[in-house]
N, C-alpha and C. Protein backbone atom coordinates (compact mmCIF):
# COMPACT_ATOMS: atom_id res chain seq x y z
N UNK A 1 104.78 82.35 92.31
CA UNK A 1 106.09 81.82 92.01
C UNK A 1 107.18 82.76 92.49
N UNK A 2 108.52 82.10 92.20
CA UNK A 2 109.45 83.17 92.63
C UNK A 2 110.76 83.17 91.76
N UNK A 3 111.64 83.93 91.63
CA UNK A 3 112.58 84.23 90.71
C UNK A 3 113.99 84.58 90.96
N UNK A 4 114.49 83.87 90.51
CA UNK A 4 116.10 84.58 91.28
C UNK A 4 116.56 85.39 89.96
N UNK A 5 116.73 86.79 90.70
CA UNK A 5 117.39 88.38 89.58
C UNK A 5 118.97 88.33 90.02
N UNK A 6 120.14 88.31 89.08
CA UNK A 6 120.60 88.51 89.30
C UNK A 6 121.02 90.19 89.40
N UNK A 7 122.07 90.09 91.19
CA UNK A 7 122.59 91.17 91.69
C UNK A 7 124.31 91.22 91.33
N UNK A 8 125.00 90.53 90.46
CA UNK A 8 126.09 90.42 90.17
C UNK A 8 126.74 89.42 91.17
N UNK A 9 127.92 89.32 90.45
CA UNK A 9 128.44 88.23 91.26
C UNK A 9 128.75 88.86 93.15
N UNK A 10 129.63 89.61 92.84
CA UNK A 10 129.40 90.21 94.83
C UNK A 10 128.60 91.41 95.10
N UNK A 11 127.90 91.41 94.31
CA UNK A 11 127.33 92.77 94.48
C UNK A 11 127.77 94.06 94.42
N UNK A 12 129.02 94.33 93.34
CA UNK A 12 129.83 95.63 93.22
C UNK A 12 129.62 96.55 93.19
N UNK A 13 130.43 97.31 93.39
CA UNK A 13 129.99 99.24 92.35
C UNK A 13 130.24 98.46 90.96
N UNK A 14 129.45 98.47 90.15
CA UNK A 14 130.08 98.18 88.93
C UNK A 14 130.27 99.61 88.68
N UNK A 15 130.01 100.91 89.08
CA UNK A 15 130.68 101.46 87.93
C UNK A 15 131.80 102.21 88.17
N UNK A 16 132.70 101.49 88.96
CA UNK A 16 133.70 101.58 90.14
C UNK A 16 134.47 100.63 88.66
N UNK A 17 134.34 100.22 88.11
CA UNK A 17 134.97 99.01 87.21
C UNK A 17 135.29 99.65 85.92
N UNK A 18 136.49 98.91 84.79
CA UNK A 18 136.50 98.98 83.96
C UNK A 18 135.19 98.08 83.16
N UNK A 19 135.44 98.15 81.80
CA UNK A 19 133.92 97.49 80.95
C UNK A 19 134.65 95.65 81.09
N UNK A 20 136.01 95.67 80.96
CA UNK A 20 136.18 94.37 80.81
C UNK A 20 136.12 93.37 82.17
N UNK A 21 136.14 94.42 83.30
CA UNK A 21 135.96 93.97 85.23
C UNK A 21 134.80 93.66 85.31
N UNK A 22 133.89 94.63 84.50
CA UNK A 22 132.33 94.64 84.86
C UNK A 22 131.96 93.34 84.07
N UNK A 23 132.52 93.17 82.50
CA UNK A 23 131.86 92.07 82.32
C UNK A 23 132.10 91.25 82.52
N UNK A 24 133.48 90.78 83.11
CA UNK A 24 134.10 89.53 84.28
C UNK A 24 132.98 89.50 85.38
N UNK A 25 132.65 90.23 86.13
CA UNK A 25 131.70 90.15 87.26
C UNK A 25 130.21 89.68 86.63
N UNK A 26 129.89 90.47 85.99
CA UNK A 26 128.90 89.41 85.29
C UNK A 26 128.57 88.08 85.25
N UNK A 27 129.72 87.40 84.55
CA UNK A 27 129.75 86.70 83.71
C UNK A 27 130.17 85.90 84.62
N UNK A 28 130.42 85.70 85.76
CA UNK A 28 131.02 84.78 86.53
C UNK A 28 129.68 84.90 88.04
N UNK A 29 128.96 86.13 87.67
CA UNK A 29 127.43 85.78 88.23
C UNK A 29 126.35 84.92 87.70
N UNK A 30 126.43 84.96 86.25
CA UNK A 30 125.31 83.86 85.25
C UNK A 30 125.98 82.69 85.54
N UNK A 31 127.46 82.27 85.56
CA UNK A 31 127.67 81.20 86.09
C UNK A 31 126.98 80.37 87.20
N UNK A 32 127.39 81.28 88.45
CA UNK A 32 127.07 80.75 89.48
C UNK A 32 125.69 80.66 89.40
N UNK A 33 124.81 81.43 89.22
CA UNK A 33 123.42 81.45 89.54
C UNK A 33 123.37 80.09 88.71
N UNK A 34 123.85 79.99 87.66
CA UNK A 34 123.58 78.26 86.50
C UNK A 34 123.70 77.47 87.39
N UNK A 35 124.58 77.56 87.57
CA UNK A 35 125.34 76.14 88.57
C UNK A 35 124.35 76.06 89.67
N UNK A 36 123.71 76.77 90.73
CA UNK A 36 123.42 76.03 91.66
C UNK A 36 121.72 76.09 91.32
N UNK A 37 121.18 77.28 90.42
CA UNK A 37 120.11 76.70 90.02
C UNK A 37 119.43 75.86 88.87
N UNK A 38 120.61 75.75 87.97
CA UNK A 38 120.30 74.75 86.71
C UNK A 38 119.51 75.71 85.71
N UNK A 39 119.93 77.37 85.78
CA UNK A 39 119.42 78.05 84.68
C UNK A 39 119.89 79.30 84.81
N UNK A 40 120.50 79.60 83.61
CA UNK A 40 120.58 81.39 84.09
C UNK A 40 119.58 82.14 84.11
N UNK A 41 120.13 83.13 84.88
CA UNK A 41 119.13 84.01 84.70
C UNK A 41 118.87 85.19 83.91
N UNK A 42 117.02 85.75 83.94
CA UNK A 42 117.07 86.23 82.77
C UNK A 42 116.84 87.96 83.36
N UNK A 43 116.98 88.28 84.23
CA UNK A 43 117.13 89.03 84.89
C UNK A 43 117.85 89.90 85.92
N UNK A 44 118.17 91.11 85.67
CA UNK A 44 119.85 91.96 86.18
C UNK A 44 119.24 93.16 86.87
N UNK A 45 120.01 93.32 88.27
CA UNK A 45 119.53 94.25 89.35
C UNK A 45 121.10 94.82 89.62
N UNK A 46 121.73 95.78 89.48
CA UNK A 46 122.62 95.70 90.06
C UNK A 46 122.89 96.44 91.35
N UNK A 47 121.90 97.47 91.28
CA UNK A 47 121.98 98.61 92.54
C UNK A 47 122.62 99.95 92.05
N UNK A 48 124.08 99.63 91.68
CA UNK A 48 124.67 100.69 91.04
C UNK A 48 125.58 100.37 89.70
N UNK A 49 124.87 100.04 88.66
CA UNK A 49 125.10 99.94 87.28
C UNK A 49 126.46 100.95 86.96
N UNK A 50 126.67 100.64 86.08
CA UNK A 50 128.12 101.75 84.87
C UNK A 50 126.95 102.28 83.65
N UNK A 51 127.84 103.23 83.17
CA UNK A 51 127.21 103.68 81.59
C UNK A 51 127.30 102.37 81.07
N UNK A 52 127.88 101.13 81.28
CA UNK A 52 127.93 100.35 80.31
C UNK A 52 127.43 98.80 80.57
N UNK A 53 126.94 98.98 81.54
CA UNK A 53 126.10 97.69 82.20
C UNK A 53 124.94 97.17 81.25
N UNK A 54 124.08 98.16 80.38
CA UNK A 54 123.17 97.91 79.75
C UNK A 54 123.92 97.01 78.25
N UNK A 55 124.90 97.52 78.38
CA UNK A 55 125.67 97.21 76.82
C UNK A 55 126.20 95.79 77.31
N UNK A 56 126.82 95.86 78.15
CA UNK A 56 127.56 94.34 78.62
C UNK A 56 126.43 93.13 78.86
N UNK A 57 125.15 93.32 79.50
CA UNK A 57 124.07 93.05 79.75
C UNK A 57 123.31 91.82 78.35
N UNK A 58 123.30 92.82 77.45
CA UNK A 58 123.05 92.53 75.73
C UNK A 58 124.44 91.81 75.06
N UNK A 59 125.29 91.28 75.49
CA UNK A 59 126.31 90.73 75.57
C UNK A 59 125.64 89.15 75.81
N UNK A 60 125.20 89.14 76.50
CA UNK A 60 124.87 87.76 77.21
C UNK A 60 123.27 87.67 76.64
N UNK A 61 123.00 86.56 76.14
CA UNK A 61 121.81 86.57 75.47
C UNK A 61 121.14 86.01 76.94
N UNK A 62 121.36 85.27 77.73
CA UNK A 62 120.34 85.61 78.77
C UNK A 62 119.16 86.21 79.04
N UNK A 63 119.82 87.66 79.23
CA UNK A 63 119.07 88.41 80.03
C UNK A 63 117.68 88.95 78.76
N UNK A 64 116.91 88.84 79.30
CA UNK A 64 115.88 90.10 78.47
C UNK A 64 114.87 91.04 79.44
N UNK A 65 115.74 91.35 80.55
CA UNK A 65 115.52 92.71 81.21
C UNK A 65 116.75 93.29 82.59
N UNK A 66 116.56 94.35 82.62
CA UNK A 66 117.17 95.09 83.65
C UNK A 66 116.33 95.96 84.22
N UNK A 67 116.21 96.12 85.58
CA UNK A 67 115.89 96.93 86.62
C UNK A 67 116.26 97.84 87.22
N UNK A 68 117.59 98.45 86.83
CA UNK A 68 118.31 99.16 87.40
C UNK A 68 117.76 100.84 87.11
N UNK A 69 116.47 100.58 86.90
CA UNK A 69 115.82 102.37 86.70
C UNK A 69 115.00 102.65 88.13
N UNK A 70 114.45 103.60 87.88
CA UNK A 70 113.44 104.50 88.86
C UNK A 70 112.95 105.79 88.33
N UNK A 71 113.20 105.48 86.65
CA UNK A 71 112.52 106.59 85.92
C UNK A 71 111.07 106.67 85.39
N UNK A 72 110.05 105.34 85.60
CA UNK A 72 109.27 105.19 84.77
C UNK A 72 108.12 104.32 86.05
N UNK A 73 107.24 104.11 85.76
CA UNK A 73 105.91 102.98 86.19
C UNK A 73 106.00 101.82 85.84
N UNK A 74 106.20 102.25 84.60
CA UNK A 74 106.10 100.80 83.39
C UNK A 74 106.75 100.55 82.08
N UNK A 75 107.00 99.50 82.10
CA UNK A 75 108.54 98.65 81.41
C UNK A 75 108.61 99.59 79.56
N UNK A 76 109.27 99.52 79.82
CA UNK A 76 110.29 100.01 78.56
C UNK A 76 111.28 99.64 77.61
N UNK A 77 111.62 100.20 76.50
CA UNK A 77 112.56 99.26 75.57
C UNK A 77 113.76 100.17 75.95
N UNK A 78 114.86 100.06 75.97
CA UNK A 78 116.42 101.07 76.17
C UNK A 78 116.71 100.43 74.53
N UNK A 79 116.55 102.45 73.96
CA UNK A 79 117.07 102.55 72.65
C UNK A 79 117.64 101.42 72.13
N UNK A 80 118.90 101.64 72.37
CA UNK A 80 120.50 101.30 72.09
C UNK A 80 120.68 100.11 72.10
N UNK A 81 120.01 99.19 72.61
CA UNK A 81 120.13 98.12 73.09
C UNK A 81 118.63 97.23 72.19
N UNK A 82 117.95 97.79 72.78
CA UNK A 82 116.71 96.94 72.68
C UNK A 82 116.06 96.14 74.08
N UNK A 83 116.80 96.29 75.00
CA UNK A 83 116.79 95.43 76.24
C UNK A 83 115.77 96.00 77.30
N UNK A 84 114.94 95.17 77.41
CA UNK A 84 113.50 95.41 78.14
C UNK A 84 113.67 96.06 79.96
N UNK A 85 113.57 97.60 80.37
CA UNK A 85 113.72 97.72 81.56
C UNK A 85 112.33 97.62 82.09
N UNK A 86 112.37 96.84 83.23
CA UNK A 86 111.30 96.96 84.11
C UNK A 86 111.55 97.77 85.45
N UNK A 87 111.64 98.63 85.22
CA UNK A 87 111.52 99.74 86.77
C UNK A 87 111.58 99.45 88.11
N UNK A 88 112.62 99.59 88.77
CA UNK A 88 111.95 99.34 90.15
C UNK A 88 111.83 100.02 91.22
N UNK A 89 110.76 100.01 91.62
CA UNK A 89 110.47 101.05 92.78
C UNK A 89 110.88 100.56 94.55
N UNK A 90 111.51 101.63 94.80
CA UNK A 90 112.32 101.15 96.36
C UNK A 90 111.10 101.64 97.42
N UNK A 91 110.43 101.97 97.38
CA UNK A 91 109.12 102.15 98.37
C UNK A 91 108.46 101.47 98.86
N UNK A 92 107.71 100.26 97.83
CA UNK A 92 107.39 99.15 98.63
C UNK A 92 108.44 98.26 98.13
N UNK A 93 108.80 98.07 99.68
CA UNK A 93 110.43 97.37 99.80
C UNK A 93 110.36 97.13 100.77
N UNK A 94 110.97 95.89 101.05
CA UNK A 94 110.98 95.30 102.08
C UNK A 94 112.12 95.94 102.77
N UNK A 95 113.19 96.27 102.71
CA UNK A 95 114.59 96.62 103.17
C UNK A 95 114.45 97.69 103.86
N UNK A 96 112.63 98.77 104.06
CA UNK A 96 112.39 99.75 105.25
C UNK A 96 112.26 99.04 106.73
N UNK A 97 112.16 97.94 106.90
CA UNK A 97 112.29 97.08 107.77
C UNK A 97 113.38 97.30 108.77
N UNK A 98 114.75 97.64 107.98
CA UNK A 98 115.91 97.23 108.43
C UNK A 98 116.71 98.90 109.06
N UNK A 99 116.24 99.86 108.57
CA UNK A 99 116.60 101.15 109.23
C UNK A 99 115.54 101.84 109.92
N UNK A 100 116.02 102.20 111.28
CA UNK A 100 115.08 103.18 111.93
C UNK A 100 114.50 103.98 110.85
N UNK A 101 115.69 104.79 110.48
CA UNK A 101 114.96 105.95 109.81
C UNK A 101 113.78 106.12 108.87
N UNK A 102 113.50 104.62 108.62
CA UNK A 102 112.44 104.19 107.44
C UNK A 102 111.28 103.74 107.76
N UNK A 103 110.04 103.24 107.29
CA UNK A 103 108.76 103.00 107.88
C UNK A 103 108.68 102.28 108.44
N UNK A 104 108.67 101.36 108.15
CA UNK A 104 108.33 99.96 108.75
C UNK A 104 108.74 99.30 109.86
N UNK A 105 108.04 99.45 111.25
CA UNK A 105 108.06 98.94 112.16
C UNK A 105 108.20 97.76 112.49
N UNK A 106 106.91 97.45 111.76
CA UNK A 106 106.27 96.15 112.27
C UNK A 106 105.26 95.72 110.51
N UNK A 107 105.00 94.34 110.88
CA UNK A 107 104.47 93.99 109.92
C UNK A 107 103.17 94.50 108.90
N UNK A 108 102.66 95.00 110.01
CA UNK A 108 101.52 95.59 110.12
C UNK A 108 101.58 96.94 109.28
N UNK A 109 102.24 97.76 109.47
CA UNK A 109 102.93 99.08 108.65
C UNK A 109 103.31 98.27 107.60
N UNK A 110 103.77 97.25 106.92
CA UNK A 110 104.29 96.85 105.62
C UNK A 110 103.18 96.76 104.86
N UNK A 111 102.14 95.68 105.67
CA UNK A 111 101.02 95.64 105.21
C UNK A 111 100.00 96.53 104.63
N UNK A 112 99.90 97.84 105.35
CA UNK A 112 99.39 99.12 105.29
C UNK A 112 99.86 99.67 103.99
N UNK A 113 101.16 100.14 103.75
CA UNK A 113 101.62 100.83 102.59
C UNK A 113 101.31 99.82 101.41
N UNK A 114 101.22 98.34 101.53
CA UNK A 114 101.44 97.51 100.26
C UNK A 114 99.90 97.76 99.98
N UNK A 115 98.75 97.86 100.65
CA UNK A 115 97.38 97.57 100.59
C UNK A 115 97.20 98.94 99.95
N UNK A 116 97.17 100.27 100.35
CA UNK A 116 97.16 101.21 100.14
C UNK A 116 97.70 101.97 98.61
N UNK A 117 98.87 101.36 98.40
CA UNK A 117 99.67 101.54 97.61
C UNK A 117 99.13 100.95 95.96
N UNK A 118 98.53 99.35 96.26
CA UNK A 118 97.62 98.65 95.55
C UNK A 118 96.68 99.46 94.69
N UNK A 119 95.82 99.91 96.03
CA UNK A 119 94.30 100.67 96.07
C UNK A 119 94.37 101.70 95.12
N UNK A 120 95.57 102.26 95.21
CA UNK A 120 95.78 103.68 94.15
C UNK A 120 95.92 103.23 92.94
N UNK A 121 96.61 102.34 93.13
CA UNK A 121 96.74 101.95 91.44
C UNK A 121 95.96 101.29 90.59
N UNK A 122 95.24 100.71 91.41
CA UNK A 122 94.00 99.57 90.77
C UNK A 122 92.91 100.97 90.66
N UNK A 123 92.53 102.14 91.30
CA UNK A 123 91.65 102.66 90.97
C UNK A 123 92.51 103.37 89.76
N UNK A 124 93.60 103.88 89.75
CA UNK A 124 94.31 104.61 88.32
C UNK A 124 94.21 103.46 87.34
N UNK A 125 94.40 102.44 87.47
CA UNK A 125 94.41 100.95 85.86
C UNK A 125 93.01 101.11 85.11
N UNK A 126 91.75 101.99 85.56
CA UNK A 126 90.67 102.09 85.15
C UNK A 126 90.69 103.12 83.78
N UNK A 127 92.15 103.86 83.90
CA UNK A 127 92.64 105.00 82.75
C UNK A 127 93.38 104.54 81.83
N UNK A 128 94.54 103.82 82.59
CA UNK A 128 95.74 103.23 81.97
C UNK A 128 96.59 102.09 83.02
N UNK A 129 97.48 101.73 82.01
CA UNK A 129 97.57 100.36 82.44
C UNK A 129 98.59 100.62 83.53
N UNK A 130 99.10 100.05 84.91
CA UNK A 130 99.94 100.13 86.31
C UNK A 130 100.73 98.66 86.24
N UNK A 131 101.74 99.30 87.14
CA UNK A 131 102.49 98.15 87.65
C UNK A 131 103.00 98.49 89.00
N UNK A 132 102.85 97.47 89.89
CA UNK A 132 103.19 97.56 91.25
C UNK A 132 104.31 96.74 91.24
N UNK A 133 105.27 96.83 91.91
CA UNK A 133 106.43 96.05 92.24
C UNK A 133 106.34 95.94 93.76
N UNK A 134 106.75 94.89 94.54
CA UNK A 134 106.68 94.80 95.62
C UNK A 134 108.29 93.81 95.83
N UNK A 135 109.63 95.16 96.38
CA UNK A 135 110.92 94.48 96.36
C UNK A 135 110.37 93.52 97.95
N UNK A 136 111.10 92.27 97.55
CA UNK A 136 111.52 91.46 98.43
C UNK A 136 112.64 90.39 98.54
N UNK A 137 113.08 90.40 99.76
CA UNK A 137 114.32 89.60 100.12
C UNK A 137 114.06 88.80 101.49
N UNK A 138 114.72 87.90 100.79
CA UNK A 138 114.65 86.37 101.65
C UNK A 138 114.85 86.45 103.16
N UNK A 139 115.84 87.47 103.62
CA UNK A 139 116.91 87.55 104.73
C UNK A 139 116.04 89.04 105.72
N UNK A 140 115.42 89.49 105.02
CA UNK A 140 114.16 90.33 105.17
C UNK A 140 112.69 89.40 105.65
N UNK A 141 111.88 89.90 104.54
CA UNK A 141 110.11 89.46 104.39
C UNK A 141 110.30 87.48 105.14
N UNK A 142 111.28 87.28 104.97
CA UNK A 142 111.21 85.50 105.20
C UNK A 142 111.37 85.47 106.67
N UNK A 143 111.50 86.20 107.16
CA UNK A 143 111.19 86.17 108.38
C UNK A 143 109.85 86.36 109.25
N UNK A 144 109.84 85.11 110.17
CA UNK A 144 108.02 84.80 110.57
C UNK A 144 107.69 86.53 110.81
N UNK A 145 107.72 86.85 111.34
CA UNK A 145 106.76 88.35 112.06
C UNK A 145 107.03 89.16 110.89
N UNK A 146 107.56 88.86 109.79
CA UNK A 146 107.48 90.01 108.56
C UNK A 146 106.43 89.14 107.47
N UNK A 147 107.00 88.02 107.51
CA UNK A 147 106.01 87.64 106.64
C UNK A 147 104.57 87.48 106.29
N UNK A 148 104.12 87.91 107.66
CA UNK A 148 102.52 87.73 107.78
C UNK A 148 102.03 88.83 107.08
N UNK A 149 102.62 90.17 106.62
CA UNK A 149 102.14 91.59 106.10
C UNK A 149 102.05 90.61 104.33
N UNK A 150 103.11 89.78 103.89
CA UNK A 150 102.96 89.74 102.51
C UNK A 150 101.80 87.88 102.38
N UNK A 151 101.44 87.55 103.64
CA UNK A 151 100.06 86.62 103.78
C UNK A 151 99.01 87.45 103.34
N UNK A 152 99.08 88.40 103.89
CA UNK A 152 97.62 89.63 104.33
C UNK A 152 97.87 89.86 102.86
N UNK A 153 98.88 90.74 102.24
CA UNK A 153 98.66 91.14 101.17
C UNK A 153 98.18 90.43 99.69
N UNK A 154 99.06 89.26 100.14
CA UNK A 154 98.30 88.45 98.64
C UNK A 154 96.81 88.13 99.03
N UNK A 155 96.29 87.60 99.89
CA UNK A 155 95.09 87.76 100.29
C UNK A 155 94.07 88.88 100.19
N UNK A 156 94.58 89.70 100.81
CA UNK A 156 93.90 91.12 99.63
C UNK A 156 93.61 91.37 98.38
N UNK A 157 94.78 90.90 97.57
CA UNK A 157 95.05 91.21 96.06
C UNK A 157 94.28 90.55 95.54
N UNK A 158 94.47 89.04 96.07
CA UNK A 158 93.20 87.87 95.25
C UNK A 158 92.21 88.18 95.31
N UNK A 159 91.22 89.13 96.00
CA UNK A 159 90.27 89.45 95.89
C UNK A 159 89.59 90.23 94.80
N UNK A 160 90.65 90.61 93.61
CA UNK A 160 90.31 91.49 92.86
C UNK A 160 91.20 90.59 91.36
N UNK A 161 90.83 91.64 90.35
CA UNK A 161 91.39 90.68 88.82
C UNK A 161 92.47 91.52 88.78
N UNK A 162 93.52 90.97 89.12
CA UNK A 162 94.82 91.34 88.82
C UNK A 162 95.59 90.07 88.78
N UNK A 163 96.97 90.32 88.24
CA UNK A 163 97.50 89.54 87.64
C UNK A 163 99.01 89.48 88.61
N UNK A 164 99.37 88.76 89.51
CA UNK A 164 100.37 88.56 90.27
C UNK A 164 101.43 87.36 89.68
N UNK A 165 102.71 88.27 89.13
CA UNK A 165 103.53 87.87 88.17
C UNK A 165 104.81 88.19 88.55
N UNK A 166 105.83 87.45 88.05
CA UNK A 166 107.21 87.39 88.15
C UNK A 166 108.06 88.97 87.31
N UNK A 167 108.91 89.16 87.78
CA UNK A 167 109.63 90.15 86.64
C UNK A 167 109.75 89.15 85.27
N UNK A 168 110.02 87.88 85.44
CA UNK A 168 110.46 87.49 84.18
C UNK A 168 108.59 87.02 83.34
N UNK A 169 107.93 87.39 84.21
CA UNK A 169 106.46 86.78 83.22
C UNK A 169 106.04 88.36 82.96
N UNK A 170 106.77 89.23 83.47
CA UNK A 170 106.07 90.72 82.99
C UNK A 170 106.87 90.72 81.90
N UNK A 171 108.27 90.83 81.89
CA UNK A 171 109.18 91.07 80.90
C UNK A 171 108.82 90.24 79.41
N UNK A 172 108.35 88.87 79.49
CA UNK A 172 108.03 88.26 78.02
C UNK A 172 106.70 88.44 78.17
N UNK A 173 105.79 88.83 78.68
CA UNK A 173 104.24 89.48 78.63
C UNK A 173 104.81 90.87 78.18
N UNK A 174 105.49 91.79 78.16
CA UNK A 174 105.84 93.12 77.71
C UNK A 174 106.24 92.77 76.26
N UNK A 175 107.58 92.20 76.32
CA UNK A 175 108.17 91.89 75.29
C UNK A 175 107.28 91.80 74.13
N UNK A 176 106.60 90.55 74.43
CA UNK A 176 105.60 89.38 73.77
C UNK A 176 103.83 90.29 72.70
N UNK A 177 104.61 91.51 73.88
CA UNK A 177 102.69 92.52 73.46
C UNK A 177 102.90 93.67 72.79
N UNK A 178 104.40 94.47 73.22
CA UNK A 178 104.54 95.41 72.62
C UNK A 178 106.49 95.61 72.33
N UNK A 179 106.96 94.54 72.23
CA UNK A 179 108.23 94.80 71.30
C UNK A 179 108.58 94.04 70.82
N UNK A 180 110.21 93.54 70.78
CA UNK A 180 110.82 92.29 70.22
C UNK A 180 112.15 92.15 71.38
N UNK A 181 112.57 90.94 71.49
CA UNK A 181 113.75 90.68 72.24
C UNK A 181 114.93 91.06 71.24
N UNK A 182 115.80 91.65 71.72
CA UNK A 182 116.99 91.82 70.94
C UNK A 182 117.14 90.88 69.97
């Protein structure tokens, strides 16, 4: 399946913003995403969050996660809030595609790090429990000669018992096992 996260309405500095700008931008992103997909969403990426994105966030009963970390493996409760972060890791990412300076050549190299990347973790899940994230974008991976690395990869993956899931089916599988929604 697939999921639309919201990235704010233009994609701001939010923390370039006051709290009442930031939660205008918000709030006029759950809109739009309603409107053209017939649901908000329950999920917030912003790139570059404020101290107060998490607070404005819990504002809107929507959401029951944010992504805006790179501190952790695996999902977490934020104190203060209660609001479920699921981590995200910029490595396997599709967006190395798009700068020289970064790996990914060719499809084939995407393929490589995602397979590899897998392998480590499925032999570490034998200790404790992993989560792989694999960022992707439409305007990226949706393109024919990129997309064949994430053919190969789900094809790989199915070969083994793992569980290939949405942020929003990890987030109420987290929620659901080891906390409470706000």
């Amino acid at each position: 399946g697939h999921e639309i996260c919201d990235h704010g309405y233009r994609w701001t500095e939010l923390y370039r913003l006051t709290y009442e700008q930031e939660r205008e931008e918000i709030k006029k992103s759950i809109e739009l995403i309603e409107r053209i997909t017939g649901k908000k969403p329950v999920g917030f990426y912003a790139r570059e969050p404020s101290e107060n994105t998490l607070d404005i966030l819990s504002e809107f009963r929507n959401f029951i996660y944010d992504s805006d970390a790179y501190n952790d493996d695996l999902p977490y409760f934020y104190k203060k809030t209660g609001m479920l972060i699921i981590p995200y890791t910029p490595d396997a990412n599709d967006f190395h595609f798009l700068y020289p300076m970064h790996r990914f050549a060719n499809s084939e190299d995407f393929f490589i790090y995602l397979r590899d990347t897998f392998d480590v973790l499925y032999r570490e899940s034998r200790e404790s429990p992993k989560l792989m994230n694999v960022g992707l974008h439409v305007r990226i991976s949706g393109r024919p000669g990129r997309f064949v690395a994430l053919e190969k990869f789900i094809k790989y993956v199915k070969e083994y018992d793992v569980w290939i899931a949405t942020r929003e089916e990890i987030a109420r599988f987290w929620i659901e096992n080891f906390g409470e929604k706000r």
